[in-house]
C-alpha atoms as a PDB file:
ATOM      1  CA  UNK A   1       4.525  38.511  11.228  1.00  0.00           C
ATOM      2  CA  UNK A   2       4.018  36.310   7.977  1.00  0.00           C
ATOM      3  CA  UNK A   3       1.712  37.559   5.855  1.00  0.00           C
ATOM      4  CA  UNK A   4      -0.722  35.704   3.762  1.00  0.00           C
ATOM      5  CA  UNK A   5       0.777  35.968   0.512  1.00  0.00           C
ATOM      6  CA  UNK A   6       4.087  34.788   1.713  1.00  0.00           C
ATOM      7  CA  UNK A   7       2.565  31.935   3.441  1.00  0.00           C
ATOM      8  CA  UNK A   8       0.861  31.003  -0.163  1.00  0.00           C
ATOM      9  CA  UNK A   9       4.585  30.983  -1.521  1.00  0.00           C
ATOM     10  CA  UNK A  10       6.122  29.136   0.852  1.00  0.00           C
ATOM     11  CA  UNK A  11       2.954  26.292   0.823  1.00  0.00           C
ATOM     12  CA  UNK A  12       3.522  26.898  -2.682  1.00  0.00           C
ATOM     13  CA  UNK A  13       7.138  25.867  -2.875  1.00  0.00           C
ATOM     14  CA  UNK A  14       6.789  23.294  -0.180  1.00  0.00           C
ATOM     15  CA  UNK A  15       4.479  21.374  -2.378  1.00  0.00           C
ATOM     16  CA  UNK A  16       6.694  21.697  -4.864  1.00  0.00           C
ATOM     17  CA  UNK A  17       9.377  19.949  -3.010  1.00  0.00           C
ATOM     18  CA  UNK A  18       7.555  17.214  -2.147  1.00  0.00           C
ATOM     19  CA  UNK A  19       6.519  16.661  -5.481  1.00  0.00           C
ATOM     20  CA  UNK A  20       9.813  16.724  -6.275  1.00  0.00           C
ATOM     21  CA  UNK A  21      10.870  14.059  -3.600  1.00  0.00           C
ATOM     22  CA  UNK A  22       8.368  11.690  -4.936  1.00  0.00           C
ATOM     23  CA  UNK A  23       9.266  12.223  -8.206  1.00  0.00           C
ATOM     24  CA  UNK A  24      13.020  11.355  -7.114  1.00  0.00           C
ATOM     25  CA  UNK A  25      11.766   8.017  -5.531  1.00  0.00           C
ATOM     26  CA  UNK A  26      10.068   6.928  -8.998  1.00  0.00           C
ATOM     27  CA  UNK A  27      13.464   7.958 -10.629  1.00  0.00           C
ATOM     28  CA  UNK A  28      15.849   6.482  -8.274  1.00  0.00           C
ATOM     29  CA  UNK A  29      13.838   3.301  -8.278  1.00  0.00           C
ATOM     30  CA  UNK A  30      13.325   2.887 -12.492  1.00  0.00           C
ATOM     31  CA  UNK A  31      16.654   3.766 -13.332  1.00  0.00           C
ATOM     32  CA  UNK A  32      17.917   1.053 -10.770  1.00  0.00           C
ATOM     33  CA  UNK A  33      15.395  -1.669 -12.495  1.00  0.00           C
ATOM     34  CA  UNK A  34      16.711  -0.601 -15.822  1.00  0.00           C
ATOM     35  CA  UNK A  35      19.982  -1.585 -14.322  1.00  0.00           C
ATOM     36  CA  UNK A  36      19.892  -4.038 -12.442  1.00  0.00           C
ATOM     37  CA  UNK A  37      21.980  -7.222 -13.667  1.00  0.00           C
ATOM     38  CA  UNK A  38      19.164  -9.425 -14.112  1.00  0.00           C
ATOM     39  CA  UNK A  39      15.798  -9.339 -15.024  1.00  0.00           C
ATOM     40  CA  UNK A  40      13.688  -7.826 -12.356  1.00  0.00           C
ATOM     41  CA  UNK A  41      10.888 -10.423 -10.980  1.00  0.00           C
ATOM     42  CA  UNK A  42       8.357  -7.953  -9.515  1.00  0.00           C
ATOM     43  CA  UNK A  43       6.481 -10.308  -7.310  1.00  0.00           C
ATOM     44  CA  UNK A  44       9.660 -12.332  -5.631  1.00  0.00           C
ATOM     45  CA  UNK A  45      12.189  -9.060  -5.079  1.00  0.00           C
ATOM     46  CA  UNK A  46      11.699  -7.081  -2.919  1.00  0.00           C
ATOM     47  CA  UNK A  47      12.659  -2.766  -4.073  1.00  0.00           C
ATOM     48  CA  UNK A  48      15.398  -3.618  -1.572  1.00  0.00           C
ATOM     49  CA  UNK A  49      17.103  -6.026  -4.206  1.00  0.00           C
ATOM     50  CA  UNK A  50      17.450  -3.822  -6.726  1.00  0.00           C
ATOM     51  CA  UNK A  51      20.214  -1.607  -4.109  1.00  0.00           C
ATOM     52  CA  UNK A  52      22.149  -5.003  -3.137  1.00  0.00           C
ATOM     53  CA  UNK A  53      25.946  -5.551  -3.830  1.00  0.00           C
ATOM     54  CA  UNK A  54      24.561  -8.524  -6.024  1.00  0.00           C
ATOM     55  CA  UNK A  55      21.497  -9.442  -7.805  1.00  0.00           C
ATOM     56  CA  UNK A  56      19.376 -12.408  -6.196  1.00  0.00           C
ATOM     57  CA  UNK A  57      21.221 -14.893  -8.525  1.00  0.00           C
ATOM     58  CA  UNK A  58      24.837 -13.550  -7.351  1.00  0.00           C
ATOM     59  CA  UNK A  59      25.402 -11.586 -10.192  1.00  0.00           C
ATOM     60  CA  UNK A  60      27.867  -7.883  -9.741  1.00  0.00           C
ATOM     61  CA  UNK A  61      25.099  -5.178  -9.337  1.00  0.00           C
ATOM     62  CA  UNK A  62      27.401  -2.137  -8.907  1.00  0.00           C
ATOM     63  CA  UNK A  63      25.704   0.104 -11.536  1.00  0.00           C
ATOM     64  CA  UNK A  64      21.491  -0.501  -9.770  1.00  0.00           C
ATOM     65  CA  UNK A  65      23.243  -0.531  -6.355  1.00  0.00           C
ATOM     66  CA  UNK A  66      25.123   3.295  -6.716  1.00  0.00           C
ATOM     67  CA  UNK A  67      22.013   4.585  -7.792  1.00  0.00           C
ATOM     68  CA  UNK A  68      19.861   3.386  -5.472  1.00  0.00           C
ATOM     69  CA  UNK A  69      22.619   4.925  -2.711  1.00  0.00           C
ATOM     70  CA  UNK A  70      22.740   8.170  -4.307  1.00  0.00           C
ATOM     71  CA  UNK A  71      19.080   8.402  -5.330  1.00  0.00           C
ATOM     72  CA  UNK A  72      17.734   7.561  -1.638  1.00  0.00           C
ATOM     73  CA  UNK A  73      20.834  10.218  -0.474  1.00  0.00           C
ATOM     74  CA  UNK A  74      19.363  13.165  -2.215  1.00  0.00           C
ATOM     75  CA  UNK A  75      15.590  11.527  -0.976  1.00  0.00           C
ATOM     76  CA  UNK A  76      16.912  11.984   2.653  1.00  0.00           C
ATOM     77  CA  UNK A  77      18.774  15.163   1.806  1.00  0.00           C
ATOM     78  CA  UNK A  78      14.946  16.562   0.458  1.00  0.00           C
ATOM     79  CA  UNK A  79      13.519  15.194   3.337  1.00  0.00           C
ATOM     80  CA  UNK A  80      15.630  17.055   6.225  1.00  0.00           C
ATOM     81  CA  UNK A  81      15.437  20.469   3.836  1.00  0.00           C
ATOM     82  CA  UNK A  82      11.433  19.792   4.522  1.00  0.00           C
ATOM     83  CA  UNK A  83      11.618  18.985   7.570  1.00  0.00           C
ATOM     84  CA  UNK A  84      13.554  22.249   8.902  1.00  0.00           C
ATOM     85  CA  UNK A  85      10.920  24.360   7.307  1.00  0.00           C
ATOM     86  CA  UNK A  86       8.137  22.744   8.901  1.00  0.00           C
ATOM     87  CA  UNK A  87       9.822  23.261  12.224  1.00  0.00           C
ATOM     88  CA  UNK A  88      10.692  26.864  11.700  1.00  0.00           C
ATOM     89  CA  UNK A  89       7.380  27.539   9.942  1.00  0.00           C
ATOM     90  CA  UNK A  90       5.379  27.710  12.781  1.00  0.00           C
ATOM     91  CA  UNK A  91       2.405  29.556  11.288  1.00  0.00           C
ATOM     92  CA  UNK A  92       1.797  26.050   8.946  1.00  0.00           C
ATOM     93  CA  UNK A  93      -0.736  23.581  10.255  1.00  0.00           C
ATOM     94  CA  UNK A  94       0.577  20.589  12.352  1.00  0.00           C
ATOM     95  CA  UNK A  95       4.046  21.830  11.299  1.00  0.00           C
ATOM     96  CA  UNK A  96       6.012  20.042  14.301  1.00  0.00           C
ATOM     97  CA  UNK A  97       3.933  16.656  13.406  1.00  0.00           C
ATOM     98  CA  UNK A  98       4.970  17.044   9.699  1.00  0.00           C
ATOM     99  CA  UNK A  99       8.297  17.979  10.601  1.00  0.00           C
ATOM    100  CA  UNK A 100       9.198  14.864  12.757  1.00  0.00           C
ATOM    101  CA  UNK A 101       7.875  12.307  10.319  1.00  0.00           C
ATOM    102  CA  UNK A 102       9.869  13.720   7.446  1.00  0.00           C
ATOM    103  CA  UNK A 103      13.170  14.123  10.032  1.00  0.00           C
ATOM    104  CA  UNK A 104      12.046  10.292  10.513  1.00  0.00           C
ATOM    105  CA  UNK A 105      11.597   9.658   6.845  1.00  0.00           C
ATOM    106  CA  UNK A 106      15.142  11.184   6.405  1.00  0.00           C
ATOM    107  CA  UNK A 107      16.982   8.939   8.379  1.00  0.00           C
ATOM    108  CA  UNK A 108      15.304   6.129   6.784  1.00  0.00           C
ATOM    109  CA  UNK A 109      16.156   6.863   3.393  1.00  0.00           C
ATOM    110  CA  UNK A 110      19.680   6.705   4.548  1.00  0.00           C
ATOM    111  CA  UNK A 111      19.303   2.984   5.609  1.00  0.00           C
ATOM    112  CA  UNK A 112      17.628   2.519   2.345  1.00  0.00           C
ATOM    113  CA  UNK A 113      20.329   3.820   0.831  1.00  0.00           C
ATOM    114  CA  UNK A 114      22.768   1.118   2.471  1.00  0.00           C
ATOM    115  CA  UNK A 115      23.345  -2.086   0.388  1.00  0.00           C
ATOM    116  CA  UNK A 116      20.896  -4.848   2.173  1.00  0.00           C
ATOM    117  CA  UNK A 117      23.292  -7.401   1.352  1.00  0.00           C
ATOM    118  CA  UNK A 118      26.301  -6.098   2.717  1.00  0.00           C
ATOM    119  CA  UNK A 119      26.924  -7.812   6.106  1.00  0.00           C
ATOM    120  CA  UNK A 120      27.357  -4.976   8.199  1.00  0.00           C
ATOM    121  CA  UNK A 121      24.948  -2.627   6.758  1.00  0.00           C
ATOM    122  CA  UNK A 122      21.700  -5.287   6.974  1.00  0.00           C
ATOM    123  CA  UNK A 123      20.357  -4.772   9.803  1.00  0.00           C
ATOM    124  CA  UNK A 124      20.821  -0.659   9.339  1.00  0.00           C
ATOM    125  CA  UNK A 125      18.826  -1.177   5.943  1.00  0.00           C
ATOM    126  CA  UNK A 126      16.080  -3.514   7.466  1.00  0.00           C
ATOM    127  CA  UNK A 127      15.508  -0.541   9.957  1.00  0.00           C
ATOM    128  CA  UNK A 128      15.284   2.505   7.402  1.00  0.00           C
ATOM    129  CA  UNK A 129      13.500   0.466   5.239  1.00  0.00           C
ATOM    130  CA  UNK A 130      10.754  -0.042   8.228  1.00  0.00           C
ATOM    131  CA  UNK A 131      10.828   3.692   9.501  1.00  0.00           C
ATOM    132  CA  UNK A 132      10.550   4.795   5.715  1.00  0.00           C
ATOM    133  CA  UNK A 133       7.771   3.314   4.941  1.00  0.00           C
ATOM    134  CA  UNK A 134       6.128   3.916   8.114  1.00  0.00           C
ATOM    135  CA  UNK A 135       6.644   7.746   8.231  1.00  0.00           C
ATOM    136  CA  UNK A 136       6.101   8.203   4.721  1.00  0.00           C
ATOM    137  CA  UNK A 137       2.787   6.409   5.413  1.00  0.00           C
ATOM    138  CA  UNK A 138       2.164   8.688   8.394  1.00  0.00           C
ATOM    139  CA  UNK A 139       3.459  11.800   6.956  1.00  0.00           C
ATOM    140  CA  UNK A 140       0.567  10.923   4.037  1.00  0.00           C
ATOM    141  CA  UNK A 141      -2.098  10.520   6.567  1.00  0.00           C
ATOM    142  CA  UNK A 142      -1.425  13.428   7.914  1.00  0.00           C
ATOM    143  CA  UNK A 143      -2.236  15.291   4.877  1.00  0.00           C
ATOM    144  CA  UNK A 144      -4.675  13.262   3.417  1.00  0.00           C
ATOM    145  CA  UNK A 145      -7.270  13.888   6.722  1.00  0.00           C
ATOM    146  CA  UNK A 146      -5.989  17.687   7.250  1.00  0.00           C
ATOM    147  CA  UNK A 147      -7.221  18.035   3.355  1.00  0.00           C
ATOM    148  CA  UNK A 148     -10.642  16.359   4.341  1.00  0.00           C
ATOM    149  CA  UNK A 149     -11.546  18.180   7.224  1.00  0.00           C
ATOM    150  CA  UNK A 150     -10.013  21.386   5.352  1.00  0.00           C
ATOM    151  CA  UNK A 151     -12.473  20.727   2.186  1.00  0.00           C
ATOM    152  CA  UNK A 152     -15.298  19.078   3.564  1.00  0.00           C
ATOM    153  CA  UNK A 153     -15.995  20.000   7.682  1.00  0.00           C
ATOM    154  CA  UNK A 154     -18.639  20.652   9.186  1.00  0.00           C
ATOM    155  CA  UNK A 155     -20.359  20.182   5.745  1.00  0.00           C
ATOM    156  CA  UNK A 156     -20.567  16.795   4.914  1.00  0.00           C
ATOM    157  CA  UNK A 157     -21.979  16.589   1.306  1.00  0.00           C
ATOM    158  CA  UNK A 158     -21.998  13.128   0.640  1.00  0.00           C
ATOM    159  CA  UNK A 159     -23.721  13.839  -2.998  1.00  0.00           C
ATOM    160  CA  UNK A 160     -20.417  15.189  -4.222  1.00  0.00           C
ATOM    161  CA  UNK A 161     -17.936  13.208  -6.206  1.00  0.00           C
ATOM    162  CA  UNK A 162     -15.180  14.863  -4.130  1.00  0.00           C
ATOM    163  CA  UNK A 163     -16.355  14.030  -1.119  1.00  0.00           C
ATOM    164  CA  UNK A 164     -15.761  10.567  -2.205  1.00  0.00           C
ATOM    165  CA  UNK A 165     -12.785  11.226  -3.746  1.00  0.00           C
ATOM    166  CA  UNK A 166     -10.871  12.786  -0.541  1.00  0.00           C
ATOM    167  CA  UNK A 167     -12.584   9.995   1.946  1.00  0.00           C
ATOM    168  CA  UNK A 168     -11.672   7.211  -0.081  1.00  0.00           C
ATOM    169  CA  UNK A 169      -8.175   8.264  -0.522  1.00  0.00           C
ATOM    170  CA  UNK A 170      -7.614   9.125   3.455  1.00  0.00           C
ATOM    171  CA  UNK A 171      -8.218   5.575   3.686  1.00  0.00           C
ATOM    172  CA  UNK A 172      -6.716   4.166   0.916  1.00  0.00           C
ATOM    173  CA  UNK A 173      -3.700   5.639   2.245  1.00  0.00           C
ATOM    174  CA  UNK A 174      -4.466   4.156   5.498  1.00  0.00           C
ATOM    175  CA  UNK A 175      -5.361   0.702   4.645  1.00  0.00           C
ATOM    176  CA  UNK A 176      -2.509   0.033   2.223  1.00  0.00           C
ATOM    177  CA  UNK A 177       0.056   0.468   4.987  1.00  0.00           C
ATOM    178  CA  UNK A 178      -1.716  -1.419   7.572  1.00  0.00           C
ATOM    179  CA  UNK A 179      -2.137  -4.179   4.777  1.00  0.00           C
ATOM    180  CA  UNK A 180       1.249  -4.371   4.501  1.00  0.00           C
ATOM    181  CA  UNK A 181       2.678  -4.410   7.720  1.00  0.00           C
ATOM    182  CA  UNK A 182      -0.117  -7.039   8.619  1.00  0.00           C
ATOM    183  CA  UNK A 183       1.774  -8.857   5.612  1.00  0.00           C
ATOM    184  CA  UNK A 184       5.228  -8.319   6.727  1.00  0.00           C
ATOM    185  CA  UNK A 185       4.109  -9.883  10.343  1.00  0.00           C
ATOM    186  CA  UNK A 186       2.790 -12.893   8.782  1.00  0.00           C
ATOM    187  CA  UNK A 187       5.549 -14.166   6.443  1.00  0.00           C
ATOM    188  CA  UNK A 188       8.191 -12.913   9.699  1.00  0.00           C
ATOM    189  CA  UNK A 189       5.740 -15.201  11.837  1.00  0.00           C
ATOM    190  CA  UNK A 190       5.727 -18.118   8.650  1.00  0.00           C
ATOM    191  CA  UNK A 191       1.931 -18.065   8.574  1.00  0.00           C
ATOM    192  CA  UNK A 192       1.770 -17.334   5.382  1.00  0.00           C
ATOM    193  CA  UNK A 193       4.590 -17.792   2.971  1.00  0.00           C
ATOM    194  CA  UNK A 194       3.652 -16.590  -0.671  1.00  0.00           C
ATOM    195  CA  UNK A 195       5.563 -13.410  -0.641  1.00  0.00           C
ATOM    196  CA  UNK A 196       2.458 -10.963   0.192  1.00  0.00           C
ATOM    197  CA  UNK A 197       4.589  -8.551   1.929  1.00  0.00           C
ATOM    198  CA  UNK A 198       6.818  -8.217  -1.107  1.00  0.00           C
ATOM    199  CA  UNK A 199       3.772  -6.988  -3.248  1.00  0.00           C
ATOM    200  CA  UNK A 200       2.105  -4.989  -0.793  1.00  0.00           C
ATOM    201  CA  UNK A 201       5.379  -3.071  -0.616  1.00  0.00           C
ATOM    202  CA  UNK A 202       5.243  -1.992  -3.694  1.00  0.00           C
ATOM    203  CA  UNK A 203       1.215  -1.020  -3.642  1.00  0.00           C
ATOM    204  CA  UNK A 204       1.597   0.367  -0.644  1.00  0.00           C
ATOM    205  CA  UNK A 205       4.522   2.463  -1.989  1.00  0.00           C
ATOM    206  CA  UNK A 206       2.648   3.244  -5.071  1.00  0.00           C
ATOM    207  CA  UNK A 207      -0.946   4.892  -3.092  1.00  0.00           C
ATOM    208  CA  UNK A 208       2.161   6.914  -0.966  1.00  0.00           C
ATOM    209  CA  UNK A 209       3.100   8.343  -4.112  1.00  0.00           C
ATOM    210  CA  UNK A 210      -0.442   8.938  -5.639  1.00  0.00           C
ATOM    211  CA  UNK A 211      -1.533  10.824  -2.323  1.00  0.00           C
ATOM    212  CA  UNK A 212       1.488  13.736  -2.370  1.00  0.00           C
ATOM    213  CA  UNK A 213       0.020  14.483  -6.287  1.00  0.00           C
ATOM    214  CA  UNK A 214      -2.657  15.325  -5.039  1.00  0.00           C
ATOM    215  CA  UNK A 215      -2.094  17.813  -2.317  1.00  0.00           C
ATOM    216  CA  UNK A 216      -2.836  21.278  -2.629  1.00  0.00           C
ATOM    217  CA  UNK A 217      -0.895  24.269  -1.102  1.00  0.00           C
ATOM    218  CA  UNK A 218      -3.397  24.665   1.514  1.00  0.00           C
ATOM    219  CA  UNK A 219      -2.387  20.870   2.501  1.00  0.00           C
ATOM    220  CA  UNK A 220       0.971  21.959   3.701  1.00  0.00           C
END
């Protein structure tokens, strides 16, 4: 039998993982701008460019490219360690839901870590790259509504800054995936060709990242 203590330590430590995998994301990803053989244009590259063989203008990107590969290794790596706890933790809420999207989120930080310019790794990347985003998105949810209903049901008090706080960010969370995949469909589909998925990406990636600061132990 766990006790409740121990199960305070090992929320405790889990949260501190996942900080820690989110804080290995913003790494990975700055250090590869910083080297990545040409300027970086934010609104026409996609986060994918910055792990290619070459830059978009066909220049050697060796240096951004390793560290995207090892960066999104040790991502994955984090993300199976997380995901075997969840699934032997049984006593932690949801813990096979959480555990499958992070064993999802695992294998798509692998194809993230694959060059997307590299003929035979493409398609591999195109698919992590999807399932990333997708179960990090989920995996987010997840928390985000356990944390509402944990801190605010049956009582609803709608007077309370909070309140607002915690509903506006389970949808936020939400909203900016669904945003972006609606944007992904529609420049796949050529209805729209202005790039839209290539920003949302980023936003989308950016409320991800927001969302796991702000879990508390109890979230996990």
């Amino acid at each position: 039998m766990i006790d409740s203590n121990r199960i305070m330590r090992i929320q405790r430590n889990l949260r501190f993982i996942i900080w820690s995998l989110g804080f290995l994301i913003v790494i990975t990803i700055a250090l590869a701008w910083s080297l990545y053989s040409e300027k970086y244009d934010f609104f026409s590259e996609t986060i994918s460019h910055l792990g290619g063989i070459e830059s978009d203008t066909g220049l050697d990107n060796t240096k951004s490219s390793l560290i995207m590969m090892i960066g999104f290794i040790f991502v994955s790596i984090f993300a199976l360690g997380l995901s075997i706890s969840y699934f032997i933790l049984r006593k932690l809420r949801y813990n096979y839901v959480k555990g499958a999207l992070l064993l999802i989120m695992m294998v798509g930080g692998i194809g993230i870590s694959l060059p997307w310019d590299h003929p035979s790794f493409a398609i591999f990347h195109s698919i992590g790259a999807a399932i990333f985003m997708l179960s990090f998105a989920a995996f987010n949810f997840v928390c985000q509504i356990l944390r509402y209903m944990r801190k605010h049901k049956p009582e609803l008090n709608r007077q309370s800054l909070d309140f607002w706080n915690d509903f506006i960010f389970v949808w936020l969370v939400f909203l900016a995936f669904a945003i972006h995949l609606l944007a992904c469909l529609l420049e796949t589909c050529h209805i729209i060709n202005i790039g839209l998925d290539i920003v949302t990406q980023k936003v989308a990636l950016m409320v991800n990242l927001t969302a796991i600061i702000l879990l508390d132990k109890e979230d996990m």
